[in-house]
Protein backbone atom coordinates (compact mmCIF):
# COMPACT_ATOMS: atom_id res chain seq x y z
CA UNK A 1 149.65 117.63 169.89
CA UNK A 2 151.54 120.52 171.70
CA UNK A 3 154.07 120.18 174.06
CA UNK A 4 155.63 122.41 176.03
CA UNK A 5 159.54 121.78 176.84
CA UNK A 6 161.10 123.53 179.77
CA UNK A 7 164.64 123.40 180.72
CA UNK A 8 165.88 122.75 177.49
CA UNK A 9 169.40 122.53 176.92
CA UNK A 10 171.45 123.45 173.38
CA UNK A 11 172.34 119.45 172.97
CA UNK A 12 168.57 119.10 173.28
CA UNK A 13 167.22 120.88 170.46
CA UNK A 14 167.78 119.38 167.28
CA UNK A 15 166.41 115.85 168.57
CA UNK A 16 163.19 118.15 169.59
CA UNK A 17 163.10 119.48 166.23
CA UNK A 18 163.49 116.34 164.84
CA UNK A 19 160.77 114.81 166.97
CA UNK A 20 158.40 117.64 165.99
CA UNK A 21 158.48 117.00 162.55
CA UNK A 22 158.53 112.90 162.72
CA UNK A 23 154.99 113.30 165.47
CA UNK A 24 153.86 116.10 163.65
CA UNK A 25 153.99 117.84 166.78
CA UNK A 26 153.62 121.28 168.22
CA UNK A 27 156.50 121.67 170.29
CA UNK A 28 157.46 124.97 172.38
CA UNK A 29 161.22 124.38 173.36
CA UNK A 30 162.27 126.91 176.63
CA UNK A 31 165.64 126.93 178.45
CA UNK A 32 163.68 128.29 181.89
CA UNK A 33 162.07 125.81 184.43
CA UNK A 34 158.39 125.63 185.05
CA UNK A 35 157.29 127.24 187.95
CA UNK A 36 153.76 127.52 189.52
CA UNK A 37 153.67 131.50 188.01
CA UNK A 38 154.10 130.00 184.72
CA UNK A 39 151.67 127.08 184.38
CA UNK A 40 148.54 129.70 183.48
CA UNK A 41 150.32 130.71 180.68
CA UNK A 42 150.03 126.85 179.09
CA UNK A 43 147.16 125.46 176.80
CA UNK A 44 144.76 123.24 178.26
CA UNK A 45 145.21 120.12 176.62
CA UNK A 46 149.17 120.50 176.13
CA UNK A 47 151.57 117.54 177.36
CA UNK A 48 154.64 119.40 178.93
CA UNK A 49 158.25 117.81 178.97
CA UNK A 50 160.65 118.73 182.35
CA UNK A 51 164.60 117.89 183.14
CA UNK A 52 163.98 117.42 186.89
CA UNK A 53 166.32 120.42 188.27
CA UNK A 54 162.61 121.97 190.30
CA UNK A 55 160.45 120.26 192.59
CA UNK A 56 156.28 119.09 191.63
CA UNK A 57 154.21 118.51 194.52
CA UNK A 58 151.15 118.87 195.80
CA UNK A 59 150.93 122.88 194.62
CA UNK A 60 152.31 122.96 191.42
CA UNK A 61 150.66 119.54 190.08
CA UNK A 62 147.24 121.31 191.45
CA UNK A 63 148.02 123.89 189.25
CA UNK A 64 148.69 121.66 186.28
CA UNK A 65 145.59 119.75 186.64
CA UNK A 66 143.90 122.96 186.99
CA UNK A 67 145.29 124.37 183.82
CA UNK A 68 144.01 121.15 181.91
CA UNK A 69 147.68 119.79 181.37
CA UNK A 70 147.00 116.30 180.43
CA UNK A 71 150.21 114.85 181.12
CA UNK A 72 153.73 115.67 182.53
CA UNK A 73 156.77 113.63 180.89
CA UNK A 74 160.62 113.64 183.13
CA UNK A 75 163.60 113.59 180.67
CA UNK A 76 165.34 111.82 183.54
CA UNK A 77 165.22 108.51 185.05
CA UNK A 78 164.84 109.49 188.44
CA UNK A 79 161.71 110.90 189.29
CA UNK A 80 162.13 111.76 192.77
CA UNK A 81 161.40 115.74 191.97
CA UNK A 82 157.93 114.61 190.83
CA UNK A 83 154.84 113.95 193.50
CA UNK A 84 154.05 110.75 191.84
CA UNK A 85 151.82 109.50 193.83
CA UNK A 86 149.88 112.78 194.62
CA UNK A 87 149.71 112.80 190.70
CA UNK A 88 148.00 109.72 190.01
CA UNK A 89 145.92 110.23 192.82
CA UNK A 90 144.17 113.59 190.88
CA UNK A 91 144.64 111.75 187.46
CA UNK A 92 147.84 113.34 186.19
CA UNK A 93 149.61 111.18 183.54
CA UNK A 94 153.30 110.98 184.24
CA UNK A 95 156.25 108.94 182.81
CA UNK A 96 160.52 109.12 182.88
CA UNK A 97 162.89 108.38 180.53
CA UNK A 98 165.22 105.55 179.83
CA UNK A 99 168.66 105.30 178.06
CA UNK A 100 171.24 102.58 178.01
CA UNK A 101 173.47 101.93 180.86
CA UNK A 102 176.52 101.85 179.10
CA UNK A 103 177.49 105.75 179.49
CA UNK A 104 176.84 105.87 183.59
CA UNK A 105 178.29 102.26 184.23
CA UNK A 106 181.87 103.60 182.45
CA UNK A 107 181.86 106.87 183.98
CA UNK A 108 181.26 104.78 187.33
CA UNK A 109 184.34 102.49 186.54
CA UNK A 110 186.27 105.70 185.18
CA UNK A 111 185.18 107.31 188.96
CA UNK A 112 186.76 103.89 190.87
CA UNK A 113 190.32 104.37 189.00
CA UNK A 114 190.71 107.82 189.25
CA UNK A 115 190.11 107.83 193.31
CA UNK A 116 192.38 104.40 192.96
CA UNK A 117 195.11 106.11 191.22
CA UNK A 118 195.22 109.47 193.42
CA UNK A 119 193.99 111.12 189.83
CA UNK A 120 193.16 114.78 191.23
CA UNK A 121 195.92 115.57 193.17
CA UNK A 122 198.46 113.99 190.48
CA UNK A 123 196.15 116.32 188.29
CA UNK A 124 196.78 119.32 190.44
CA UNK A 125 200.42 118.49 190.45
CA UNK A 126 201.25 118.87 187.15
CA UNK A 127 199.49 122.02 186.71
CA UNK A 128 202.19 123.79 188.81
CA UNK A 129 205.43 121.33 186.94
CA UNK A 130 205.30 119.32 190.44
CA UNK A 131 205.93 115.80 188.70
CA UNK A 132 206.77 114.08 191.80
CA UNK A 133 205.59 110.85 193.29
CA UNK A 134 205.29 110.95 196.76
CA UNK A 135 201.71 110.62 198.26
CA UNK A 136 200.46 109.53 194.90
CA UNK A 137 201.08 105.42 195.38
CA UNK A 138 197.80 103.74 194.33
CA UNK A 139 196.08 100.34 194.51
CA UNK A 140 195.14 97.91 191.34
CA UNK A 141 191.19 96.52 191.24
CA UNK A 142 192.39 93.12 191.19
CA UNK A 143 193.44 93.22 194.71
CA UNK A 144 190.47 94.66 196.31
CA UNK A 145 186.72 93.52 196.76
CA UNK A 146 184.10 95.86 195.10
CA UNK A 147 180.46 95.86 196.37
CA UNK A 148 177.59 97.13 193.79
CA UNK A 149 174.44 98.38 195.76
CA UNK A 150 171.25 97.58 193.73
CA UNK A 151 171.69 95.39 190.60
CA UNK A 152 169.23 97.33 187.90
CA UNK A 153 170.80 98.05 184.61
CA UNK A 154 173.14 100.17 185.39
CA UNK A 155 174.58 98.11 188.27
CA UNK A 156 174.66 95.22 186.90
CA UNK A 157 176.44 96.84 183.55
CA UNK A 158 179.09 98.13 186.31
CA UNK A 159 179.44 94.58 187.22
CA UNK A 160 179.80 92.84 184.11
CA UNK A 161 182.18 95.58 182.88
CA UNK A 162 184.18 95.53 186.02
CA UNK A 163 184.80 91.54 185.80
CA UNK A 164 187.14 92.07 183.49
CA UNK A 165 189.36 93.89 186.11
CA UNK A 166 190.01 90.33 188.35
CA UNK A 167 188.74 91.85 191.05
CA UNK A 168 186.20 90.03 193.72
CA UNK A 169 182.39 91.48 193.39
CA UNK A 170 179.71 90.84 195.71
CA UNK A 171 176.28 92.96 195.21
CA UNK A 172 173.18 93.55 197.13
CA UNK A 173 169.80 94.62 196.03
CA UNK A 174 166.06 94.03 196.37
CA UNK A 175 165.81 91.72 193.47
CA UNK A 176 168.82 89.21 192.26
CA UNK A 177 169.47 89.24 188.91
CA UNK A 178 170.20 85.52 187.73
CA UNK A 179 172.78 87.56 185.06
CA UNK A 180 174.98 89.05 187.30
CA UNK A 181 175.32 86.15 189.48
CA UNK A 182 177.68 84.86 186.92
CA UNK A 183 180.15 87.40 187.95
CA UNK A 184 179.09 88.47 191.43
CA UNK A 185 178.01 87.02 194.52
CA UNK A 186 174.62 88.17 196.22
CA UNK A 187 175.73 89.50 199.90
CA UNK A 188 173.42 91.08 202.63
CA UNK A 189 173.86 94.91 202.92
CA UNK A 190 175.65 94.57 206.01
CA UNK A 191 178.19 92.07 204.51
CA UNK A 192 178.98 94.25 201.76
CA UNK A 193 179.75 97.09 204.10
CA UNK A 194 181.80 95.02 205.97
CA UNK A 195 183.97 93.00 203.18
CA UNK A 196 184.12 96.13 200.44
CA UNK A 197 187.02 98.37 199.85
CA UNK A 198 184.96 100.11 197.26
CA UNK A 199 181.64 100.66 197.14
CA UNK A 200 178.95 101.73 194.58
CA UNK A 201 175.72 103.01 194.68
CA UNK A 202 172.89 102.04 191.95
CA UNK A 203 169.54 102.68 193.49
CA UNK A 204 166.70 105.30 193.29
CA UNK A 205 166.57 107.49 195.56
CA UNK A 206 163.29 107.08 197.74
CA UNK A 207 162.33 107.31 201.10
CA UNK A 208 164.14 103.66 202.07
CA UNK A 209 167.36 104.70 200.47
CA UNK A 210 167.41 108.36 201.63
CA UNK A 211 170.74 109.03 203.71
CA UNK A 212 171.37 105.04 203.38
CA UNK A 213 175.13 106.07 203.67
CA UNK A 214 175.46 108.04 207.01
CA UNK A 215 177.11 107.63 210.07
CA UNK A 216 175.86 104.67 211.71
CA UNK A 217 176.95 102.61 208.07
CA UNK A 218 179.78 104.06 207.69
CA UNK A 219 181.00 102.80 210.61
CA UNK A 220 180.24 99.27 209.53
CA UNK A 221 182.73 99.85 206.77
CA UNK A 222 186.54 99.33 206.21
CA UNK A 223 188.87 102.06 207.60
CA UNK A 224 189.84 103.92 204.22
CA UNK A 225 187.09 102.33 201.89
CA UNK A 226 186.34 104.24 198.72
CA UNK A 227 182.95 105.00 197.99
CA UNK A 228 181.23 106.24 194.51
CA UNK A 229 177.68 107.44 193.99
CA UNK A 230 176.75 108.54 189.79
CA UNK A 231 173.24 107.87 191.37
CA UNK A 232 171.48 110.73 193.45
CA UNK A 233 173.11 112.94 196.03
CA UNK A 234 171.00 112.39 198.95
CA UNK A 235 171.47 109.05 198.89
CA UNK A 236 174.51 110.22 200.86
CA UNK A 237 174.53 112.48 204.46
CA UNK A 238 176.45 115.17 203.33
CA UNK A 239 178.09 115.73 207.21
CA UNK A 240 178.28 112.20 207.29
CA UNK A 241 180.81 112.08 204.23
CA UNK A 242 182.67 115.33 205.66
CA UNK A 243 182.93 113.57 208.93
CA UNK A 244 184.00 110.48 207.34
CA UNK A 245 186.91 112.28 205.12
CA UNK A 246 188.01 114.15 207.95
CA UNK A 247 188.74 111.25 210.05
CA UNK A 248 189.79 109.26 207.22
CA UNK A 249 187.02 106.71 207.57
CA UNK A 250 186.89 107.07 204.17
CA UNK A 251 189.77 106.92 201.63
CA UNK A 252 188.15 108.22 198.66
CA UNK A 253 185.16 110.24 197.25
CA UNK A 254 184.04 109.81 193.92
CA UNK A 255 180.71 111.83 193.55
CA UNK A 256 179.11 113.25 190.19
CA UNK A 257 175.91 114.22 192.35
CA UNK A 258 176.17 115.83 196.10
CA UNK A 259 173.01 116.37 198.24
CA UNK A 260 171.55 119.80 197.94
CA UNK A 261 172.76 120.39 194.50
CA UNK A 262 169.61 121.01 192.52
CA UNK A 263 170.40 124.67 192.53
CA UNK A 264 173.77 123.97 191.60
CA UNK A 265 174.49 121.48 188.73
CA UNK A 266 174.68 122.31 184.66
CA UNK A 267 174.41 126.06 185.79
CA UNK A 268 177.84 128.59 185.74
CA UNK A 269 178.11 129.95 188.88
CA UNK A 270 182.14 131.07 188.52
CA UNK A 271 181.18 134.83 189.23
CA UNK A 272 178.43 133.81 191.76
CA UNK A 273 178.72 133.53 196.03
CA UNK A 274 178.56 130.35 196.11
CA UNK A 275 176.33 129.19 199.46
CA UNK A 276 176.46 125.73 199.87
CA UNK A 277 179.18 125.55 202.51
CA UNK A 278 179.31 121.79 203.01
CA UNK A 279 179.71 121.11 198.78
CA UNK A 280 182.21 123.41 199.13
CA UNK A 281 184.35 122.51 201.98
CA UNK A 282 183.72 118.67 200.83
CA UNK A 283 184.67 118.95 197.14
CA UNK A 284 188.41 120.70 198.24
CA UNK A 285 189.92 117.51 199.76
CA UNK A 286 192.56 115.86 197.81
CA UNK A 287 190.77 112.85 197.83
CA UNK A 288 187.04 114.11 196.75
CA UNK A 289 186.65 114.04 193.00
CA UNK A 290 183.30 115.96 192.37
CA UNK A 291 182.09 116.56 189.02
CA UNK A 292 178.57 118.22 187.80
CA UNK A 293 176.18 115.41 187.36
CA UNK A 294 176.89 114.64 184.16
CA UNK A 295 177.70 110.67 184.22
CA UNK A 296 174.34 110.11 182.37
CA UNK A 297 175.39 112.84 179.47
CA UNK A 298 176.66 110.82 176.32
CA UNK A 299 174.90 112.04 172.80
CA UNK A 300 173.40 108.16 173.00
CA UNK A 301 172.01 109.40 176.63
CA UNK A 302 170.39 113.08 175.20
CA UNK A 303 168.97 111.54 172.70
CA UNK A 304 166.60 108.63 174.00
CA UNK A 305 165.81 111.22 176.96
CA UNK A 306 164.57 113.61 174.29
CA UNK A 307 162.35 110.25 172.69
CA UNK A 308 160.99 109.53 176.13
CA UNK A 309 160.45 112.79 176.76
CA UNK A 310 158.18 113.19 173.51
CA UNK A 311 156.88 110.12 172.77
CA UNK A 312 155.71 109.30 175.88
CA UNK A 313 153.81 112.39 176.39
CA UNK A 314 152.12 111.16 173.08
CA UNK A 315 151.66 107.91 174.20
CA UNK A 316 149.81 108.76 177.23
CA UNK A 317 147.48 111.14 175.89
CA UNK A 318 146.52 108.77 173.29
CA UNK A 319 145.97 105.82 175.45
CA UNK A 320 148.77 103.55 174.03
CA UNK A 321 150.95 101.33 175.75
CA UNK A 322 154.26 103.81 177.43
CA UNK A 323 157.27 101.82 178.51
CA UNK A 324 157.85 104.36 181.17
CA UNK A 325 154.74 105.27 182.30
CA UNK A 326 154.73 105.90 185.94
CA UNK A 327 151.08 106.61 186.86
């Protein structure tokens, strides 16, 4: 079979190499994205493999259909770039990836300490020989109530880990996990916004949960509560969160994905005007730690996206059974 790879990263290519020999595959690797004046140039026939950093819709899955692309694999677990519904309405195949929780739950945990302990600014401080204390008191996790939003694997990895810490946990999602009742207690969404001094995000990003944390919630919450999203940016109103820092609504940012950042993370922009006004003014508070969407990047991670990424394409064009088959 050939496959086409786009947005292929250096820590990508020897699992695509090794892939191509163990299929017995055809595969094209590219760093560039795929965009609409590039899908002629494909074979009909061809699977083709994204990362998730351009948006598919109605247009460019046209195209892809139209080229004879048989199916369209997302190295990512989100999948919110993709029309998926507009896909499986033309009959375009389409499946994510999956890796283990493990990697995103303890960069989550890592995220809560460092906004607990003042981290950046104590950071900044020593930079410049400024060892002193003042301003930099923090709080320990067993004193403080913790609520996980959506209890999927990830979240409810977060919560098993973070049991360990003595602190209270109460959750809220769609579906209750009978697992993670034996360390946290199922709240309603409001309850958790009321009772939580931290709070975590865990949840896809779709229409429901789009902007989920914006004004109107964030006024439900505790003066000073510290929130952390290693999920997707727009879960989050950017102005919201500015507002919310400003007037110290909220204590603590801990964000490793910002709303409007698609043409922004994994790229080096240090010589670059940088546009996005609001990621910038937001990320240069003391207490914002920002880093580039990269919770999800452990070798463990790279690797099983790489598998999905392949296999599945495989999969679906051979009409076997994909794990992560979306349509």
């Amino acid at each position: 079979m050939k496959i086409y790879a786009f947005e292929v990263r250096d820590d990508e290519k020897e699992y695509f190499r090794s892939l191509a020999k163990k299929t017995e595959s055809e595969i094209i690797l590219d760093p560039d994205g795929l965009t609409p004046g590039r899908i002629p140039e494909l074979e009909p026939g061809c699977g083709v493999s994204i990362l998730g950093m351009y948006r598919y819709g109605e247009t460019e899955l046209d195209l892809l259909k139209k080229q004879g692309v048989r199916c369209l694999s997302t190295r990512t677990i989100g999948y919110n770039h993709i029309d998926v519904e507009y896909a499986r309405r033309i009959g375009l195949h389409v499946c994510n990836a999956r890796y283990d929780p493990n990697g995103v739950a303890d960069y989550t945990i890592m995220m809560i300490l460092l906004c607990l302990r003042n981290y950046k600014q104590a950071l900044w401080r020593t930079q410049v020989n400024d060892y002193s204390l003042s301003g930099l008191i923090g709080r320990e996790l067993k004193d403080l109530t913790v609520g996980i939003i959506g209890t999927g694997s990830i979240g409810a990895t977060v919560i098993r880990e973070l049991s360990g810490f003595g602190c209270r946990i109460i959750c809220s999602s769609r579906h209750e996990n009978e697992e993670v009742k034996r360390f946290a207690e199922y709240v309603s969404l409001e309850t958790l916004y009321r009772e939580s001094d931290i709070i975590s995000l865990h949840v896809a990003l779709v229409p429901e949960t789009f902007h989920m944390i914006d004004r109107s919630t964030l006024k439900q919450m505790k003066k000073g509560v510290v929130l952390i999203n290693c999920a997707r940016g727009s879960l989050m109103d950017m102005k919201a969160l500015i507002e919310g820092i400003e007037s110290e609504q909220i204590g603590a940012l801990g964000l490793d994905c910002m709303e409007d950042e698609e043409n922004i993370v994994h790229k080096d922009l240090k010589t670059d005007i940088f546009s996005n006004r609001d990621m910038a003014y937001l990320r240069q508070f003391k207490n914002v730690i920002h880093t580039q969407h990269m919770a999800f990047y452990t070798d463990s991670a790279v690797r099983s996206m790489v598998e999905c990424g392949v296999c599945g394409l495989i999969e679906m064009t051979e009409g076997r059974d994909c794990p992560t088959q979306l349509c």
